[in-house]
Protein backbone atom coordinates (compact mmCIF):
# COMPACT_ATOMS: atom_id res chain seq x y z
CA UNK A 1 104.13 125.21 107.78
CA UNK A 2 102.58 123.98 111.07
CA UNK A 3 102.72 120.14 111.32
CA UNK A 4 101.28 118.00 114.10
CA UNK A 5 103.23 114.96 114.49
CA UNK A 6 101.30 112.31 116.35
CA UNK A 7 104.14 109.52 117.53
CA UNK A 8 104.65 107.82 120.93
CA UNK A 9 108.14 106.57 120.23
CA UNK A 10 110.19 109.55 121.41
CA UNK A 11 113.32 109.30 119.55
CA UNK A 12 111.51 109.03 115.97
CA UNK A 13 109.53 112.38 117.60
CA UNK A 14 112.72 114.26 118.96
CA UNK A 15 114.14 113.51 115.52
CA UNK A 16 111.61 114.45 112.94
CA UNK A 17 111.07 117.92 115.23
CA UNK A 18 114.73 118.31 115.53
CA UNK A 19 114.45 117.79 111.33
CA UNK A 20 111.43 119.82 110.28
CA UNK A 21 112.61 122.39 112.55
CA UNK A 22 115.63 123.25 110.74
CA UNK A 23 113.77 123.55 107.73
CA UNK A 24 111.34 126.34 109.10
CA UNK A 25 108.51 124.44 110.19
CA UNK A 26 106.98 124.99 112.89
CA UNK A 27 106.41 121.37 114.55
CA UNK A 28 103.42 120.33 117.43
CA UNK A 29 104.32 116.99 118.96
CA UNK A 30 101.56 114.58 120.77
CA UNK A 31 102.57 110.80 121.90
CA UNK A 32 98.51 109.91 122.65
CA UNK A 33 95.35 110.54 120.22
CA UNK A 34 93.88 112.56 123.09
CA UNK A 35 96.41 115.28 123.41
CA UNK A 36 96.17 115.02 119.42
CA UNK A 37 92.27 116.54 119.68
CA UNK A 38 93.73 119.11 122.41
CA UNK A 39 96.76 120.39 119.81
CA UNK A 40 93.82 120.23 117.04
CA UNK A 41 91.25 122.36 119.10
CA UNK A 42 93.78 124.72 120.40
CA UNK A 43 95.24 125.68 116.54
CA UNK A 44 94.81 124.78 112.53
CA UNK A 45 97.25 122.60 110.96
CA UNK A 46 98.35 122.32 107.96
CA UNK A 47 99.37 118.12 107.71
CA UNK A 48 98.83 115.71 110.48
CA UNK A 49 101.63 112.37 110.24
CA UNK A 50 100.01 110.04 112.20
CA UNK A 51 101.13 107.05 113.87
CA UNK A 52 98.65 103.96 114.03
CA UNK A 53 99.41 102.04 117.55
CA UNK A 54 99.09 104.60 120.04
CA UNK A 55 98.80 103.93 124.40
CA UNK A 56 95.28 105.37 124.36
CA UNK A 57 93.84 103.78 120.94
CA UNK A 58 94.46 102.91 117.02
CA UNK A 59 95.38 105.50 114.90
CA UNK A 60 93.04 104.62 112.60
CA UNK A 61 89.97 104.43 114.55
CA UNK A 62 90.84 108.34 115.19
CA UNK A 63 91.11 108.64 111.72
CA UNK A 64 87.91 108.18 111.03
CA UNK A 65 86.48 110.52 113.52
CA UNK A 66 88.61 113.35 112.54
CA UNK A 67 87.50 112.47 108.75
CA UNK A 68 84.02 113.06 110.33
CA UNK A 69 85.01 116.88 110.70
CA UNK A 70 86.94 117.47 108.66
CA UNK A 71 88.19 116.40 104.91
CA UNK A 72 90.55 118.30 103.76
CA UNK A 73 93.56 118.77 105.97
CA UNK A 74 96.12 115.80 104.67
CA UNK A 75 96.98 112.87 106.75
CA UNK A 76 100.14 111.09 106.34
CA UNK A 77 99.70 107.37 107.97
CA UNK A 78 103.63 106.87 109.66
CA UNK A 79 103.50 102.98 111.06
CA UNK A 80 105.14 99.88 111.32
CA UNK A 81 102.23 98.08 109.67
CA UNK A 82 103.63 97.14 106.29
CA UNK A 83 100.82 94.61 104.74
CA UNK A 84 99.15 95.62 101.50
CA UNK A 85 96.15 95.13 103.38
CA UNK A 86 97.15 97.73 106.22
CA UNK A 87 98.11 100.03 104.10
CA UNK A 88 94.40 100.23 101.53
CA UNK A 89 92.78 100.00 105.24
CA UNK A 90 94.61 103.04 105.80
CA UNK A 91 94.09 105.03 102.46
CA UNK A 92 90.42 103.84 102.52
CA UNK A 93 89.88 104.87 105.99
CA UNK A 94 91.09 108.43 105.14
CA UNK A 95 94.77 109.09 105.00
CA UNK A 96 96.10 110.99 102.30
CA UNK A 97 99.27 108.76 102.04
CA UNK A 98 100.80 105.63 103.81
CA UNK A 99 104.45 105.42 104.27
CA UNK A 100 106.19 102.48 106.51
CA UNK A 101 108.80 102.76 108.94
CA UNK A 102 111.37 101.80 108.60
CA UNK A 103 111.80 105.07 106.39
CA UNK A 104 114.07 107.16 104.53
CA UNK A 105 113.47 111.20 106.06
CA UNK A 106 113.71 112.43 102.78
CA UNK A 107 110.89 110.84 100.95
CA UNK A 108 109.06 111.60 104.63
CA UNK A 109 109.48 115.54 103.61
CA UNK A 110 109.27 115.12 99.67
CA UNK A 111 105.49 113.47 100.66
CA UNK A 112 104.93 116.12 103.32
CA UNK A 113 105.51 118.96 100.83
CA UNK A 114 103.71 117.50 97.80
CA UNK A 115 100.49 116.79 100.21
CA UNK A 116 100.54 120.35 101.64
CA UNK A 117 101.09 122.27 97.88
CA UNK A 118 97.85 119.88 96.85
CA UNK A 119 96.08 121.07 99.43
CA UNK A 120 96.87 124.61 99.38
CA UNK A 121 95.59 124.45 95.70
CA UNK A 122 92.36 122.93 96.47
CA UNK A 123 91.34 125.34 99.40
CA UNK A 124 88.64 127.36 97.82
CA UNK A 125 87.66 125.53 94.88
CA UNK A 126 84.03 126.18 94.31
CA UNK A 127 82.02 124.22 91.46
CA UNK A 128 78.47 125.02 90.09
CA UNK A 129 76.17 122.84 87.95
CA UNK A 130 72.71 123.54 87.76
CA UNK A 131 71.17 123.58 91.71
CA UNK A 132 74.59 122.10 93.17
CA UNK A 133 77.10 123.50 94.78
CA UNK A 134 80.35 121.80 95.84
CA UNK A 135 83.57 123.13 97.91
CA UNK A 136 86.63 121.80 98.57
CA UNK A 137 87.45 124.01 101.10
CA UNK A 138 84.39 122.38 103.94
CA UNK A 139 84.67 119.23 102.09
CA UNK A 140 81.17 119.52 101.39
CA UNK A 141 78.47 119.59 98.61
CA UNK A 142 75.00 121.15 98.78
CA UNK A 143 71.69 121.37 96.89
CA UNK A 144 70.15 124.79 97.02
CA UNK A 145 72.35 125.57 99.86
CA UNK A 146 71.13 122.68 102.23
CA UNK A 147 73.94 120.07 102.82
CA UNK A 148 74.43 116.76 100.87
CA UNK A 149 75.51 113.90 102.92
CA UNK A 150 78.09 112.34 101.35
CA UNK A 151 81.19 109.89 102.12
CA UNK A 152 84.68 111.25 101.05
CA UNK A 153 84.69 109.00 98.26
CA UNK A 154 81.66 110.02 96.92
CA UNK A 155 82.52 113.67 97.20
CA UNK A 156 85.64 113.21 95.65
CA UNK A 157 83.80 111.19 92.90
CA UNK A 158 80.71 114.06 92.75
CA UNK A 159 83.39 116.41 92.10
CA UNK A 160 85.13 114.65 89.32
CA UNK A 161 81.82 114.75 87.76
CA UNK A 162 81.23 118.80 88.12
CA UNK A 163 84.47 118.99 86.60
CA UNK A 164 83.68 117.22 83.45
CA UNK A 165 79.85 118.22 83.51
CA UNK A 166 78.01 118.28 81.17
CA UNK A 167 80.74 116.44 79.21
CA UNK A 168 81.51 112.56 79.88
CA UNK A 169 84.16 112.01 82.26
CA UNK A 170 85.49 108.37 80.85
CA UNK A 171 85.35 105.27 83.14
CA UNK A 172 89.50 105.11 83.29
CA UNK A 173 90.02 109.04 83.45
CA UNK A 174 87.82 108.47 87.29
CA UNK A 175 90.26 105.45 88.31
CA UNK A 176 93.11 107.54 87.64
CA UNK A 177 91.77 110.37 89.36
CA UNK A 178 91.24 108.67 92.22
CA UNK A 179 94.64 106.59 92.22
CA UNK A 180 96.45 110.37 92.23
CA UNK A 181 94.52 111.19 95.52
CA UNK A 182 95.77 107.75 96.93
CA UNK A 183 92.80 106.65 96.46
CA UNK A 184 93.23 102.40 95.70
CA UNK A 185 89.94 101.53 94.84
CA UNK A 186 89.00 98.13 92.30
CA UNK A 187 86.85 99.53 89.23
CA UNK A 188 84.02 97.63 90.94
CA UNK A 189 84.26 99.41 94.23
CA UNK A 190 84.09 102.88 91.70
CA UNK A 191 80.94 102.08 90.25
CA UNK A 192 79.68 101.57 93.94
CA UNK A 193 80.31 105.40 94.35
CA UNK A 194 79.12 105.97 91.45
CA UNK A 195 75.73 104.62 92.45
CA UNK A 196 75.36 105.56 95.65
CA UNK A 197 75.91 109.01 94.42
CA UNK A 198 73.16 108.88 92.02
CA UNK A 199 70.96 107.55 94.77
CA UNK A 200 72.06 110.40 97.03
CA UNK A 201 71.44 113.02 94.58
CA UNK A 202 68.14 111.87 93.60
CA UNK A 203 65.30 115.51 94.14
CA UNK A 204 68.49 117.63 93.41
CA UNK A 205 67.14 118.40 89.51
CA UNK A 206 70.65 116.66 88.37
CA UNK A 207 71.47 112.56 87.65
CA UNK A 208 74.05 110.48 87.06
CA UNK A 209 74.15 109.55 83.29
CA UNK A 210 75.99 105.99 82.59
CA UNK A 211 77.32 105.55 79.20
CA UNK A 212 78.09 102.16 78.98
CA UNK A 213 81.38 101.27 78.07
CA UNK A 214 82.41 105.01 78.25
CA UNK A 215 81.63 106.40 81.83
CA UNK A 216 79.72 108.79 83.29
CA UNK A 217 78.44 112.45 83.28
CA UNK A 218 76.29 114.85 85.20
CA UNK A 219 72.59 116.17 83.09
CA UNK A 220 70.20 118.13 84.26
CA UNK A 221 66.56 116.23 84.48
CA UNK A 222 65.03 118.31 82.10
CA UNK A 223 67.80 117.87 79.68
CA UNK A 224 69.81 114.42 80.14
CA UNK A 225 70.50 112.99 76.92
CA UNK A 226 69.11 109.80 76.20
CA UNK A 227 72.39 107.81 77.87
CA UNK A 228 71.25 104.60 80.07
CA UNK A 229 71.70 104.77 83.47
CA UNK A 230 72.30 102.11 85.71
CA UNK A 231 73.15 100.77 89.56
């Protein structure tokens, strides 16, 4: 497993590369976000633990650009930040989990090893229904082969729905979904996705069926039940 461990305090560095080291993995260490993009130009990774207050920037301001290329590779926020609202900044802004410092090394690799064996399942999922496409592996979703643009929540959210379609995938079955990616989103902020993704998919022959009370589903235009749907 190739790691990239992005830390300016260099005893928490020499120590977790000291550590994964003498489990087997092989360990890339950067103390500034710009020697980060070098490491990440030069080789693939497969997890990136990040630190947020970095000499040459925030580590979540990075965060966000790298989500811009790419959306699958997992991102384990490391920080001193410990606020409930630092840490949903962080899982909204991209990371695939948040753990504080102080921490305990264990839990540190347990995370590490859970994030990399969901990832390595996901690479290459391909789902179909009717003219869309979607893949995990580019993080991307397409409508007869021309790109989609979507935000990581909605293409998580899109496909949940491919999953399910043409069945109903139920309101709480999409808020636990997303709560297992790390995902801490208020059912409100949900049915924003929700409708922004219908919006976005509007021309692609397929909508966004609400059933109230229920949840939602995926129909083709020619064939959508007669479900209300709603903003």
């Amino acid at each position: 497993m190739l790691l990239l461990l992005i830390e300016d305090d260099p005893v928490i560095s020499a120590e977790l590369q000291m550590r994964w080291q003498g489990r087997g993995w092989t360990v890339r260490t950067c103390a500034r976000l710009a020697e980060a993009d070098s490491a990440l130009a030069q080789a693939d990774v497969e997890a990136i633990v990040l630190d947020l207050n970095l000499p040459d920037g925030d580590g979540l301001d990075w965060l966000a650009r790298f989500r811009r290329r790419d959306r699958l590779t997992p991102v384990l926020v490391l920080t001193a930040r410990t606020r409930v609202v630092d840490r949903v900044k962080g899982l909204s802004g991209g990371a695939d989990d948040y753990l504080s410092k102080p921490f305990a090394p264990e839990e540190l690799d347990a995370r590490l090893e859970v994030l990399c064996r969901r990832t390595k399942v996901a690479r290459g999922e391909e789902l179909h229904f009717g003219r869309l496409t979607w893949r995990r592996d580019l993080g991307k979703a397409f409508v007869d082969g021309q790109p989609i643009n979507l935000a990581p929540r909605e293409f998580e959210v899109l496909g949940l729905l491919m999953h399910r379609a043409p069945h109903l995938l139920a309101r709480r079955t999409l808020m636990d979904a997303l709560a297992e990616r790390n995902l801490e989103v208020a059912e409100s902020a949900a049915e924003n996705y929700v409708s922004r993704l219908r919006r976005k998919l509007t021309g692609s022959g397929t909508q966004v069926r609400t059933l109230r009370g229920f949840g939602y589903m995926l129909a083709l235009d020619d064939t959508a039940p007669g479900s209300t749907a709603v903003d």
